[in-house]
PDBML (XML) file of the C-alpha atoms, coordinates in Angstrom:
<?xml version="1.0" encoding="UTF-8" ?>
<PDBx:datablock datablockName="MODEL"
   xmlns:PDBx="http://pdbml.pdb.org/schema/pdbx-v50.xsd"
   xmlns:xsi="http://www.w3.org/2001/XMLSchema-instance"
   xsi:schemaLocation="http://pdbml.pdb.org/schema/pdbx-v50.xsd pdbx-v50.xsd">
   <PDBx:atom_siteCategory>
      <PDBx:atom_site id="1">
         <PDBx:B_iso_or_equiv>0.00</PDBx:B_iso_or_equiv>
         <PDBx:Cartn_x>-14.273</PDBx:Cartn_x>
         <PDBx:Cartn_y>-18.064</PDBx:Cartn_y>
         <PDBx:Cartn_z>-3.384</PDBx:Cartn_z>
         <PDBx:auth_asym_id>A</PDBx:auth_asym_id>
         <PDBx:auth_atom_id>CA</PDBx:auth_atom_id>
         <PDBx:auth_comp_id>UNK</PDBx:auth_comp_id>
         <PDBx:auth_seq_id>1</PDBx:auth_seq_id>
         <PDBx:group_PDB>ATOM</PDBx:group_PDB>
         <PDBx:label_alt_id xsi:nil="true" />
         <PDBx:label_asym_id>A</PDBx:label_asym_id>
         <PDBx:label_atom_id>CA</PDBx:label_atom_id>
         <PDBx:label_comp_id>UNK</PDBx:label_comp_id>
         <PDBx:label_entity_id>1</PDBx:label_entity_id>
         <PDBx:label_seq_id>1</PDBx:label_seq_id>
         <PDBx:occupancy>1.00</PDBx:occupancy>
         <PDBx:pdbx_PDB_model_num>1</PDBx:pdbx_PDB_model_num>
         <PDBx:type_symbol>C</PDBx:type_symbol>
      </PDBx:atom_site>
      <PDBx:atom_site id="2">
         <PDBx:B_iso_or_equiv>0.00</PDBx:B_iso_or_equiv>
         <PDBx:Cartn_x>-12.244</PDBx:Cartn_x>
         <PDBx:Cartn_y>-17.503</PDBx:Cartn_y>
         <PDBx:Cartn_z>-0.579</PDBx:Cartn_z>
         <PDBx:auth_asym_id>A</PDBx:auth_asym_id>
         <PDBx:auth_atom_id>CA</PDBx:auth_atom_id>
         <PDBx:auth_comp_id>UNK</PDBx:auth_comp_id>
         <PDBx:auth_seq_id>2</PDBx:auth_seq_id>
         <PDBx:group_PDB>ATOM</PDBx:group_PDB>
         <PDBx:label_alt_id xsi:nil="true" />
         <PDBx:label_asym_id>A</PDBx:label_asym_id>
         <PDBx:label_atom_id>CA</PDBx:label_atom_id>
         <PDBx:label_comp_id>UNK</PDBx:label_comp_id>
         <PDBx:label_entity_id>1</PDBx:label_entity_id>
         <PDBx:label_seq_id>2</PDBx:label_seq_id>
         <PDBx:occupancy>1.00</PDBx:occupancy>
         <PDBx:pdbx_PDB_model_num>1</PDBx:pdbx_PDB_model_num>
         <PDBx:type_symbol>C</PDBx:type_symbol>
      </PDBx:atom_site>
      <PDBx:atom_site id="3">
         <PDBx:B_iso_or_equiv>0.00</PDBx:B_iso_or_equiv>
         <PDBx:Cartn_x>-8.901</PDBx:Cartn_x>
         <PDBx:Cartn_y>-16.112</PDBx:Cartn_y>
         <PDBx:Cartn_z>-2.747</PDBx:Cartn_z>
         <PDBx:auth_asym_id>A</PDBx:auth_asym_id>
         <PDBx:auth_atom_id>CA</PDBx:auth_atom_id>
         <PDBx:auth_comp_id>UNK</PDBx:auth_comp_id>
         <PDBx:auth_seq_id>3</PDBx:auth_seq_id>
         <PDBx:group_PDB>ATOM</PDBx:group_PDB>
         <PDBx:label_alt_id xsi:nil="true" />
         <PDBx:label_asym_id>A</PDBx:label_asym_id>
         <PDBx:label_atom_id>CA</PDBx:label_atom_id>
         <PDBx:label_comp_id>UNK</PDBx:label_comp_id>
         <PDBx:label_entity_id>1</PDBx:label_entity_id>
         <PDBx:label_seq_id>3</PDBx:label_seq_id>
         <PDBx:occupancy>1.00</PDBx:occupancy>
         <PDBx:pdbx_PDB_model_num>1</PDBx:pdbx_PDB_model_num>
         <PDBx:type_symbol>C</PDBx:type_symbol>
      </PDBx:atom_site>
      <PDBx:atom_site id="4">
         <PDBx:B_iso_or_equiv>0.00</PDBx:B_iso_or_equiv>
         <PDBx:Cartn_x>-11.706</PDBx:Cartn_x>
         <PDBx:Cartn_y>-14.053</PDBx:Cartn_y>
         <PDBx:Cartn_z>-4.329</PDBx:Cartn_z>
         <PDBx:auth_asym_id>A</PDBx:auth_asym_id>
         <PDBx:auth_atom_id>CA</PDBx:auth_atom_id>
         <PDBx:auth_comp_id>UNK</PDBx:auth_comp_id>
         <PDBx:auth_seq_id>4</PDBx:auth_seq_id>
         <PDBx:group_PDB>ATOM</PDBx:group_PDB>
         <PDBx:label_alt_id xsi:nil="true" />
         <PDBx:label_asym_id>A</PDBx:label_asym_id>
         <PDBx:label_atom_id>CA</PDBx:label_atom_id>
         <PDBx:label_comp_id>UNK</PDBx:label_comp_id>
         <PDBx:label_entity_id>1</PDBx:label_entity_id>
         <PDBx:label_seq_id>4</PDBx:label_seq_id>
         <PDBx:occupancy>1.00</PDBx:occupancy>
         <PDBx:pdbx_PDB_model_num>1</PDBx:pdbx_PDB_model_num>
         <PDBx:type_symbol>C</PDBx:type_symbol>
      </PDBx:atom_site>
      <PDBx:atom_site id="5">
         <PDBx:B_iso_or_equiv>0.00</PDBx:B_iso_or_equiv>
         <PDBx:Cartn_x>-12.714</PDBx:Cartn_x>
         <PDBx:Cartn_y>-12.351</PDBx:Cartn_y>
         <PDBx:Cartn_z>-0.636</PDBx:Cartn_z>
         <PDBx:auth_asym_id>A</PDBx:auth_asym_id>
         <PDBx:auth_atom_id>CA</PDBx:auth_atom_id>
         <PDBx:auth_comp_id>UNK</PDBx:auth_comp_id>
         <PDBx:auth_seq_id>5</PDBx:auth_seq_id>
         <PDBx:group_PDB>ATOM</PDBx:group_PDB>
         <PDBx:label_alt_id xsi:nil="true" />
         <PDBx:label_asym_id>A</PDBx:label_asym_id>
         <PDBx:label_atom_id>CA</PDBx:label_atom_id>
         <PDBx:label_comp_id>UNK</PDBx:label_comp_id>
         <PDBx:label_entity_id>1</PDBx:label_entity_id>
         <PDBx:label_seq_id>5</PDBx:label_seq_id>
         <PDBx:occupancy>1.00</PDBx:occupancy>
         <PDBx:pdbx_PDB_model_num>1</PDBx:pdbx_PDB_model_num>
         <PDBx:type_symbol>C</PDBx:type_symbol>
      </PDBx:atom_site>
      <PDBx:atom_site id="6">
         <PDBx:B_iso_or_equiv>0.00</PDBx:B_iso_or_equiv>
         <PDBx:Cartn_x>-8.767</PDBx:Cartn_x>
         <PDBx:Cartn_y>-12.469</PDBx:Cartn_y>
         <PDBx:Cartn_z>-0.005</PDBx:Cartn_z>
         <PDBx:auth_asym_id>A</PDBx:auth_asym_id>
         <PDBx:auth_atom_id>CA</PDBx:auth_atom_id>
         <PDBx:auth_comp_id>UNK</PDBx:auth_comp_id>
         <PDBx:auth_seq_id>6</PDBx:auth_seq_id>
         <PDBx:group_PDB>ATOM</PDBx:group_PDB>
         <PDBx:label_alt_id xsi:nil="true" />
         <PDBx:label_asym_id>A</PDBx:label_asym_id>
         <PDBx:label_atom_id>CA</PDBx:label_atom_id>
         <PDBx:label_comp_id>UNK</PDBx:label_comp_id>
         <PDBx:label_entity_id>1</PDBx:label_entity_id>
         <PDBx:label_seq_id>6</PDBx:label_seq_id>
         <PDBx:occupancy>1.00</PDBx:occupancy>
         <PDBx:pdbx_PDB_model_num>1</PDBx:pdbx_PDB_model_num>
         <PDBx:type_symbol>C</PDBx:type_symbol>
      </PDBx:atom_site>
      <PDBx:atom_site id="7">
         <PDBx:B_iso_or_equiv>0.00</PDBx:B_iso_or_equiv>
         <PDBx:Cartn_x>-8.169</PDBx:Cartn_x>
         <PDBx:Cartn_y>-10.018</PDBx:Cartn_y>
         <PDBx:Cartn_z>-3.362</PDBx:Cartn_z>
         <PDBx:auth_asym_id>A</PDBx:auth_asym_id>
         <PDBx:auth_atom_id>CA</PDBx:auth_atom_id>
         <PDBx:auth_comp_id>UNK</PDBx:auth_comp_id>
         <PDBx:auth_seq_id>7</PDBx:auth_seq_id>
         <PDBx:group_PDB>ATOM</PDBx:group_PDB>
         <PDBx:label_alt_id xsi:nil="true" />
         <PDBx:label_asym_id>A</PDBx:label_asym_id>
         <PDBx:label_atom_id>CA</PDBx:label_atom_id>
         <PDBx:label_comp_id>UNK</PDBx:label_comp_id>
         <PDBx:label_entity_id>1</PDBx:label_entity_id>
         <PDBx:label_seq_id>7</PDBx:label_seq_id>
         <PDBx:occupancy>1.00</PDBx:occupancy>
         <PDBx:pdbx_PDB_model_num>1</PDBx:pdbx_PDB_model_num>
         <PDBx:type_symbol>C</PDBx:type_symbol>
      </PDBx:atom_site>
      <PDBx:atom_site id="8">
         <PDBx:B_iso_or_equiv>0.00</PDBx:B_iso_or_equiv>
         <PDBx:Cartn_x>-11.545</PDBx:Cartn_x>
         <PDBx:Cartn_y>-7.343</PDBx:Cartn_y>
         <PDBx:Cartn_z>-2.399</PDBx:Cartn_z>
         <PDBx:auth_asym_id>A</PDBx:auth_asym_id>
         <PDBx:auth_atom_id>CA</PDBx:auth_atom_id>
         <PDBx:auth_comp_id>UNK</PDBx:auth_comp_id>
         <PDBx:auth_seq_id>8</PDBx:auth_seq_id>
         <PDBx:group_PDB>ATOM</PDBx:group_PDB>
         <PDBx:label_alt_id xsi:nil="true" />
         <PDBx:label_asym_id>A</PDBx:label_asym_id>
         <PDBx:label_atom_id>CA</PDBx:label_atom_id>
         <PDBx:label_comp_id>UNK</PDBx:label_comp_id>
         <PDBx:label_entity_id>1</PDBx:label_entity_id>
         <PDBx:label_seq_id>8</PDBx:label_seq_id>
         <PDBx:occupancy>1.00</PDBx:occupancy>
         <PDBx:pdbx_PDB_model_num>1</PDBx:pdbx_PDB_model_num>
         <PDBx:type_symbol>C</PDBx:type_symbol>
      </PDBx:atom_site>
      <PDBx:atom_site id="9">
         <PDBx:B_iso_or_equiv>0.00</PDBx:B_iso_or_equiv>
         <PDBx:Cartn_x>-9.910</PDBx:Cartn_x>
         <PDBx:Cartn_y>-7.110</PDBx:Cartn_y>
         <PDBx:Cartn_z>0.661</PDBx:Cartn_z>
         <PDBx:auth_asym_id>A</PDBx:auth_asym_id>
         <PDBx:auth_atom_id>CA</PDBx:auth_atom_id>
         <PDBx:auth_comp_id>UNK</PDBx:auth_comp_id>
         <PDBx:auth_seq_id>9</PDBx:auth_seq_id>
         <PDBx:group_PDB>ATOM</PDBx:group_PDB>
         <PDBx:label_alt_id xsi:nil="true" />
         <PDBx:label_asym_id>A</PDBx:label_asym_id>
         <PDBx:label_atom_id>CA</PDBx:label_atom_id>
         <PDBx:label_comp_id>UNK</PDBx:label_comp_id>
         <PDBx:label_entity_id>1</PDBx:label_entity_id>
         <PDBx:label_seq_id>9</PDBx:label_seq_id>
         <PDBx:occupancy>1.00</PDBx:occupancy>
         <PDBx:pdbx_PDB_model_num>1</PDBx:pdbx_PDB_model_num>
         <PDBx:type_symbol>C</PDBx:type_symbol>
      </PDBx:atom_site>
      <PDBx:atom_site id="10">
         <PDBx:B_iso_or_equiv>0.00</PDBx:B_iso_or_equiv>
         <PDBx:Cartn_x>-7.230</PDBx:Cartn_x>
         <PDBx:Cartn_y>-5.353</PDBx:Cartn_y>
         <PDBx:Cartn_z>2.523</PDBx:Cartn_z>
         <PDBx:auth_asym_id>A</PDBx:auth_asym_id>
         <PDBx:auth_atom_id>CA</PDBx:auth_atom_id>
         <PDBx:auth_comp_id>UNK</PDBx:auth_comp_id>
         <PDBx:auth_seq_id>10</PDBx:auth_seq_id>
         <PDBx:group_PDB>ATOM</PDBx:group_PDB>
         <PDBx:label_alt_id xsi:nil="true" />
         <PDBx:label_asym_id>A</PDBx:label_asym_id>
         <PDBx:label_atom_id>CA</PDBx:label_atom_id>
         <PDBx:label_comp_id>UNK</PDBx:label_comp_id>
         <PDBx:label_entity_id>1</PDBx:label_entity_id>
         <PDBx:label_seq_id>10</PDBx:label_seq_id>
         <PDBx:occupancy>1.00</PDBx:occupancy>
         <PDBx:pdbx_PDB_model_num>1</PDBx:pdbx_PDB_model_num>
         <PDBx:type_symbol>C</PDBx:type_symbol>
      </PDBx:atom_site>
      <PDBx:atom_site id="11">
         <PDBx:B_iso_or_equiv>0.00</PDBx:B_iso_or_equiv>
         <PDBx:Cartn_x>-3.474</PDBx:Cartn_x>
         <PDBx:Cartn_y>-6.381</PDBx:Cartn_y>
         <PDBx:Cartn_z>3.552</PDBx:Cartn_z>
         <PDBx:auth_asym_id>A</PDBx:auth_asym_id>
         <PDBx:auth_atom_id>CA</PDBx:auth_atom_id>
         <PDBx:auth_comp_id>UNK</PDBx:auth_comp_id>
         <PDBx:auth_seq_id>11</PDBx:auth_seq_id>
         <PDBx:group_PDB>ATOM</PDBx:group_PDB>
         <PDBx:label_alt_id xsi:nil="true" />
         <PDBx:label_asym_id>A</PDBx:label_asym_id>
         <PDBx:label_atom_id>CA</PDBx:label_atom_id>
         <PDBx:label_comp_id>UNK</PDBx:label_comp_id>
         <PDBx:label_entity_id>1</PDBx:label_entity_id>
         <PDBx:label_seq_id>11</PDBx:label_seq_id>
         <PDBx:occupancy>1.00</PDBx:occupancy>
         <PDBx:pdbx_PDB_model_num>1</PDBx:pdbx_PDB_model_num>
         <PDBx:type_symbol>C</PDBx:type_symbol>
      </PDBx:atom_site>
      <PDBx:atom_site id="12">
         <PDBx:B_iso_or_equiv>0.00</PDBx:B_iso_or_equiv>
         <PDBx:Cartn_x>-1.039</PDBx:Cartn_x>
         <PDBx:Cartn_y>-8.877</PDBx:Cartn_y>
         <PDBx:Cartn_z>1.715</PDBx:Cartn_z>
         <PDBx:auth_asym_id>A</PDBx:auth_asym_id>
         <PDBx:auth_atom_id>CA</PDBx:auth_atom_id>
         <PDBx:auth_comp_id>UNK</PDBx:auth_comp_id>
         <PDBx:auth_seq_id>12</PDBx:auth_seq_id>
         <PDBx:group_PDB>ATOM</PDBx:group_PDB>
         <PDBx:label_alt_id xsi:nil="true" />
         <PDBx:label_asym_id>A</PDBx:label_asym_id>
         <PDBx:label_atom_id>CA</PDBx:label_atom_id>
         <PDBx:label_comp_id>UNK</PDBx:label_comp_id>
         <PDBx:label_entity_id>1</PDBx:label_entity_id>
         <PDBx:label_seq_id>12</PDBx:label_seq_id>
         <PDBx:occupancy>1.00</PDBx:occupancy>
         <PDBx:pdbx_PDB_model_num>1</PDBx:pdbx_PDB_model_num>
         <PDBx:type_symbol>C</PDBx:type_symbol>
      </PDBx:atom_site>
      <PDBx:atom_site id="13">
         <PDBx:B_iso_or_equiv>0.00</PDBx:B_iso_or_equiv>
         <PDBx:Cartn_x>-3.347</PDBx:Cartn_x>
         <PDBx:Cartn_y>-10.400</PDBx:Cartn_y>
         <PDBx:Cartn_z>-0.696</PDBx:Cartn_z>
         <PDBx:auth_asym_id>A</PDBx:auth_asym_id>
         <PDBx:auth_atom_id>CA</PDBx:auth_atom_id>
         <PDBx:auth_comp_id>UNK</PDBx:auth_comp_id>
         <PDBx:auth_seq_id>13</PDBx:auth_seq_id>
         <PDBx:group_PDB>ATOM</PDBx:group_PDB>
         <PDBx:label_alt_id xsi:nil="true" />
         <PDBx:label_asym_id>A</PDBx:label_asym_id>
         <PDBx:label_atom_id>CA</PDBx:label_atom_id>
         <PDBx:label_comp_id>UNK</PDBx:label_comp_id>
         <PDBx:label_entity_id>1</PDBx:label_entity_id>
         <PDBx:label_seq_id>13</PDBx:label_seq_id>
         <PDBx:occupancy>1.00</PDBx:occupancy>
         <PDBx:pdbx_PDB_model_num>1</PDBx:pdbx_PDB_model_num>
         <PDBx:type_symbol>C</PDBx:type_symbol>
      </PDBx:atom_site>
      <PDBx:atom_site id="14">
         <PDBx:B_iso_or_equiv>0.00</PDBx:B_iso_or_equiv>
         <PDBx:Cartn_x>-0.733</PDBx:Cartn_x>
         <PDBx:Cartn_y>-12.830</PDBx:Cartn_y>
         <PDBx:Cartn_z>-1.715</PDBx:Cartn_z>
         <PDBx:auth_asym_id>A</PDBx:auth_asym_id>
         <PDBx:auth_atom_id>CA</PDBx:auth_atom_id>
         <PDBx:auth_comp_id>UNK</PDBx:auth_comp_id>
         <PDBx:auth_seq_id>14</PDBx:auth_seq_id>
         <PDBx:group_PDB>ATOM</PDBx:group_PDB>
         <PDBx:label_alt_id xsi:nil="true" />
         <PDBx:label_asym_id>A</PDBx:label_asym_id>
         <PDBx:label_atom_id>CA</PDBx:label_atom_id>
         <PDBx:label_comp_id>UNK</PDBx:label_comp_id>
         <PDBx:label_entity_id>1</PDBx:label_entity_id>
         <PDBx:label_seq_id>14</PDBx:label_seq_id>
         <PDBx:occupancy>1.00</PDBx:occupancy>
         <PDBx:pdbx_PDB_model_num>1</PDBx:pdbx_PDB_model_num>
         <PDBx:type_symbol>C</PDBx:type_symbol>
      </PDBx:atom_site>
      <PDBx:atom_site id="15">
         <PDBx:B_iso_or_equiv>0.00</PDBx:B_iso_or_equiv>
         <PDBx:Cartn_x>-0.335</PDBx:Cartn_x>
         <PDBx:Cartn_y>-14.287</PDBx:Cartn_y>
         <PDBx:Cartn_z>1.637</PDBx:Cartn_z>
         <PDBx:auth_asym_id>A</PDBx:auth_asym_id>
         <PDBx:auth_atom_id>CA</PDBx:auth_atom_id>
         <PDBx:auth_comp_id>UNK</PDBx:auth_comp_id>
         <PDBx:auth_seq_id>15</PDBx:auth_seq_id>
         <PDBx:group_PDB>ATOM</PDBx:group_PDB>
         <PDBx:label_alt_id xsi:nil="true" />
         <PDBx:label_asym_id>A</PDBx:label_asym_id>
         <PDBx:label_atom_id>CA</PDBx:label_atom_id>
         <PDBx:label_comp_id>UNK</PDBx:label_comp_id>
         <PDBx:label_entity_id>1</PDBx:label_entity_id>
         <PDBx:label_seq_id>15</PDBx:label_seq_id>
         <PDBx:occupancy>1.00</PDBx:occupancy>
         <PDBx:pdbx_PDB_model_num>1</PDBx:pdbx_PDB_model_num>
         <PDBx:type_symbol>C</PDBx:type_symbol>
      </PDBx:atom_site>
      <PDBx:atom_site id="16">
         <PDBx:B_iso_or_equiv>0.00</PDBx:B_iso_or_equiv>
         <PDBx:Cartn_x>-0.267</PDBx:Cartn_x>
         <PDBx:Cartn_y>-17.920</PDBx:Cartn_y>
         <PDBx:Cartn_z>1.065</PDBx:Cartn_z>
         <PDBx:auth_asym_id>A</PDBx:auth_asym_id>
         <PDBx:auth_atom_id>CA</PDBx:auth_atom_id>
         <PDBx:auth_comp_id>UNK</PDBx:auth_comp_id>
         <PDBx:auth_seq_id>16</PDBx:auth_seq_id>
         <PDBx:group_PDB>ATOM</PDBx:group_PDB>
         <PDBx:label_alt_id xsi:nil="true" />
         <PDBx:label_asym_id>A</PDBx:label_asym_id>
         <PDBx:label_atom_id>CA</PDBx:label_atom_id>
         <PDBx:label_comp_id>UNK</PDBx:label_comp_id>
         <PDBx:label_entity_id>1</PDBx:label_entity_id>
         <PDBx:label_seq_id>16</PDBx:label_seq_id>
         <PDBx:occupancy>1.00</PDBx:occupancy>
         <PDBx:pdbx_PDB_model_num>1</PDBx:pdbx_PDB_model_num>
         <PDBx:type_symbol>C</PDBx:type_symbol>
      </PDBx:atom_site>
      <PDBx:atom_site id="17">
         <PDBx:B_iso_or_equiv>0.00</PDBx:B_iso_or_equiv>
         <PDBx:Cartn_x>-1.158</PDBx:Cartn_x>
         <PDBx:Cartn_y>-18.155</PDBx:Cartn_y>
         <PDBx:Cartn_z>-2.617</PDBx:Cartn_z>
         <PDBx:auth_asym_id>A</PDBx:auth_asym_id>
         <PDBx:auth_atom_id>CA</PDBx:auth_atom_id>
         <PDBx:auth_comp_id>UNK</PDBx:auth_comp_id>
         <PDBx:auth_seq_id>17</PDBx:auth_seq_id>
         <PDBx:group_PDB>ATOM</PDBx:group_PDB>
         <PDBx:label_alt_id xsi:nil="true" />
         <PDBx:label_asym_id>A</PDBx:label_asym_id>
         <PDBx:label_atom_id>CA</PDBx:label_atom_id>
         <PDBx:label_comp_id>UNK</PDBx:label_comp_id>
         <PDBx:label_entity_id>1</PDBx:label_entity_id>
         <PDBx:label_seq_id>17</PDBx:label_seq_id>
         <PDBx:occupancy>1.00</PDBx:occupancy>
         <PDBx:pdbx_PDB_model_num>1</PDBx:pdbx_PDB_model_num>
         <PDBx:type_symbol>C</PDBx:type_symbol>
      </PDBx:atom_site>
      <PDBx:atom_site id="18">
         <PDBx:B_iso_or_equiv>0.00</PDBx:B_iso_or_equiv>
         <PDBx:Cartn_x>0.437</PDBx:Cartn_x>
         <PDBx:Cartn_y>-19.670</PDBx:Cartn_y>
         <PDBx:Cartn_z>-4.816</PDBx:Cartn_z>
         <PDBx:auth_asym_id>A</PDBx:auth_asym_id>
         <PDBx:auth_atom_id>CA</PDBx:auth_atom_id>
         <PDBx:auth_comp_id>UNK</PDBx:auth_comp_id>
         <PDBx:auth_seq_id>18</PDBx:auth_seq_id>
         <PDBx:group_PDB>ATOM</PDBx:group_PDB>
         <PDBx:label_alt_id xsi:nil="true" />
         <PDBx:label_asym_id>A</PDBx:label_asym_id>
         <PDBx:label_atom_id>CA</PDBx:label_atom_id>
         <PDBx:label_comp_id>UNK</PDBx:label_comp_id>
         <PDBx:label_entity_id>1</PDBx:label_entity_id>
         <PDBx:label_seq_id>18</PDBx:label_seq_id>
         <PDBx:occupancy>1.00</PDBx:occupancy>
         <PDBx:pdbx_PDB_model_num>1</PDBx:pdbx_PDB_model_num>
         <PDBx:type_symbol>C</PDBx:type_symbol>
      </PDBx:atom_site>
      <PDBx:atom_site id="19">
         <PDBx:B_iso_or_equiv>0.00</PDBx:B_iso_or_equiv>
         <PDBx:Cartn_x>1.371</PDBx:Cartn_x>
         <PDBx:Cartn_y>-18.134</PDBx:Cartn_y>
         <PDBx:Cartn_z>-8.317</PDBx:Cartn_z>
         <PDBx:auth_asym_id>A</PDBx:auth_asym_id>
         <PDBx:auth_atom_id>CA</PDBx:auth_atom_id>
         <PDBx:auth_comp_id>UNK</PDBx:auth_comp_id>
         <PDBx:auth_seq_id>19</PDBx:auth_seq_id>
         <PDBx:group_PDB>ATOM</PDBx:group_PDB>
         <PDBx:label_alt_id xsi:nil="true" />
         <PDBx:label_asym_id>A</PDBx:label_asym_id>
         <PDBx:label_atom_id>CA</PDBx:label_atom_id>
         <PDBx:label_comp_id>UNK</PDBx:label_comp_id>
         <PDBx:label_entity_id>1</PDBx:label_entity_id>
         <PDBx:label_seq_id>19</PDBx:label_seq_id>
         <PDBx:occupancy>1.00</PDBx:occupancy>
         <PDBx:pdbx_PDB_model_num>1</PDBx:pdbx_PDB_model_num>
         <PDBx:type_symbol>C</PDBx:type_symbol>
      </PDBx:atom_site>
      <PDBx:atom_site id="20">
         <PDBx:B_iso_or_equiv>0.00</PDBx:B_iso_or_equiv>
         <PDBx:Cartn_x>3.557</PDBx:Cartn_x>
         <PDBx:Cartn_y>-17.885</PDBx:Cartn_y>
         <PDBx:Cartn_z>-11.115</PDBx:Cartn_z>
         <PDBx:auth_asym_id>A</PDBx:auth_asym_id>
         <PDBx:auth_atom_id>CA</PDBx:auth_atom_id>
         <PDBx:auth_comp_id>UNK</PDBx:auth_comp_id>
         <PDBx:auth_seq_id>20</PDBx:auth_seq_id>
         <PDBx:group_PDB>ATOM</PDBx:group_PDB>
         <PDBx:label_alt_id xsi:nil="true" />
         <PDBx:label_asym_id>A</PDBx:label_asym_id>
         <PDBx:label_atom_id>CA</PDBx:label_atom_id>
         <PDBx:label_comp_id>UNK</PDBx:label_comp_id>
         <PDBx:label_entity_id>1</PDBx:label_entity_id>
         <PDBx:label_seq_id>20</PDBx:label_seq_id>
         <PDBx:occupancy>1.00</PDBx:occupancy>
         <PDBx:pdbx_PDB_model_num>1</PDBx:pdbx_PDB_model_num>
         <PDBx:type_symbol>C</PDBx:type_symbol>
      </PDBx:atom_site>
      <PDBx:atom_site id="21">
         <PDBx:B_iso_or_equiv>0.00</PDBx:B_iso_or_equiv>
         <PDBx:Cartn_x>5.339</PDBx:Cartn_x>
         <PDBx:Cartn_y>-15.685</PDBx:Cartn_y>
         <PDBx:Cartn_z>-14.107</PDBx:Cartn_z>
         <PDBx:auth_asym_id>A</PDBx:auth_asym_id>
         <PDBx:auth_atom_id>CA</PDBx:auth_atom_id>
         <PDBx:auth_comp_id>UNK</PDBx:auth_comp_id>
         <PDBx:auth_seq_id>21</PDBx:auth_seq_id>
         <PDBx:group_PDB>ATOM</PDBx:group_PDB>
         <PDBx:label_alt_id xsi:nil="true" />
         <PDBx:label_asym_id>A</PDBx:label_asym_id>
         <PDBx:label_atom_id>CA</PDBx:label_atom_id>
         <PDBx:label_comp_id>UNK</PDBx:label_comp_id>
         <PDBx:label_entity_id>1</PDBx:label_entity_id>
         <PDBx:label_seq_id>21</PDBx:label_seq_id>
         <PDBx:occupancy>1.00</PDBx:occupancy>
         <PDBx:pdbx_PDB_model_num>1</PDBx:pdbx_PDB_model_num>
         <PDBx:type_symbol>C</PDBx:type_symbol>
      </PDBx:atom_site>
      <PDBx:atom_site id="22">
         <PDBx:B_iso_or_equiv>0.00</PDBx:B_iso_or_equiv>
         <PDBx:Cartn_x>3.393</PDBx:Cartn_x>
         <PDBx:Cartn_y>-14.547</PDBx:Cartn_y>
         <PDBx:Cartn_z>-16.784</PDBx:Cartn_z>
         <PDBx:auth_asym_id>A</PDBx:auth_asym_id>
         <PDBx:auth_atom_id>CA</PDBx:auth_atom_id>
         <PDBx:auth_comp_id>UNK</PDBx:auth_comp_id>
         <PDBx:auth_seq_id>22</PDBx:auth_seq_id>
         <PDBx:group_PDB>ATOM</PDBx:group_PDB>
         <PDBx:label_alt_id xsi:nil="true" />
         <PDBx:label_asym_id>A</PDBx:label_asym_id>
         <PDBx:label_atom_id>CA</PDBx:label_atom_id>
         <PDBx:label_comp_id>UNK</PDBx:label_comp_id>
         <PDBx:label_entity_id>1</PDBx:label_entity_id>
         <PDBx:label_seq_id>22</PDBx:label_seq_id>
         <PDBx:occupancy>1.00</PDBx:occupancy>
         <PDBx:pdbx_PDB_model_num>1</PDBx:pdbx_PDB_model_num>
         <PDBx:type_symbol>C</PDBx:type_symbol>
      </PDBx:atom_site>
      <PDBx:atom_site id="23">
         <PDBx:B_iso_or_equiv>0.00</PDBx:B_iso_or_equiv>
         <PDBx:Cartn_x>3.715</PDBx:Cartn_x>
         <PDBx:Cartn_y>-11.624</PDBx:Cartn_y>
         <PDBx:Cartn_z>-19.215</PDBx:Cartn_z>
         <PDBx:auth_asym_id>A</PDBx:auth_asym_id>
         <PDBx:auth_atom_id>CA</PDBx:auth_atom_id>
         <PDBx:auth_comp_id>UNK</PDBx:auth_comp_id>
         <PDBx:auth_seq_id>23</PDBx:auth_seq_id>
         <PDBx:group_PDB>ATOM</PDBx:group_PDB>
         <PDBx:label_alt_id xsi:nil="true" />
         <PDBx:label_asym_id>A</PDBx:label_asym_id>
         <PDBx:label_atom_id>CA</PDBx:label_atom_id>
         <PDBx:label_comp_id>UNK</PDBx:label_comp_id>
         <PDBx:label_entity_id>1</PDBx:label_entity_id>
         <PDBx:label_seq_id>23</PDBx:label_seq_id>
         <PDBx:occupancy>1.00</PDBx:occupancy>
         <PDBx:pdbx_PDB_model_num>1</PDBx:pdbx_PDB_model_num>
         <PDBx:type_symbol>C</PDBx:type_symbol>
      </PDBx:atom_site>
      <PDBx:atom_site id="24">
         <PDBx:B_iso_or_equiv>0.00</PDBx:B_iso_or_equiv>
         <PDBx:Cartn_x>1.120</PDBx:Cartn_x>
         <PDBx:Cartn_y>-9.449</PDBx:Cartn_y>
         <PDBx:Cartn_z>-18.082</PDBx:Cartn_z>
         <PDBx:auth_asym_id>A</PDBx:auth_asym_id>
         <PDBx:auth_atom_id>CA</PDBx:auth_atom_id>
         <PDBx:auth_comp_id>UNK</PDBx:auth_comp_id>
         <PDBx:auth_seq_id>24</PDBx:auth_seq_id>
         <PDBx:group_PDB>ATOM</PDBx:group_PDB>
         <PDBx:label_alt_id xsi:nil="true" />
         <PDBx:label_asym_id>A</PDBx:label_asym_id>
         <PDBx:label_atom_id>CA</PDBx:label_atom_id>
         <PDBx:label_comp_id>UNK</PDBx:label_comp_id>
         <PDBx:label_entity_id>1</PDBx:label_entity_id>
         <PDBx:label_seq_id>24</PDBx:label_seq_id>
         <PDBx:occupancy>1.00</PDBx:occupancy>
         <PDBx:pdbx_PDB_model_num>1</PDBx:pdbx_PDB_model_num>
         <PDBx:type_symbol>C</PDBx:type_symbol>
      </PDBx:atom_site>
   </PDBx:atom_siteCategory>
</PDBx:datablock>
């Protein structure tokens, strides 16, 4: 929930997650 309110909001919405490669 909160990455969710992280991503429908403003800024760096990467700050502090963690993710990796993928095709798409």
């Amino acid at each position: 929930e909160p990455l969710s309110r992280q991503f429908a909001g403003k800024g760096d919405r990467f700050n502090g997650v963690g993710w990796h490669e993928r095709i798409g």
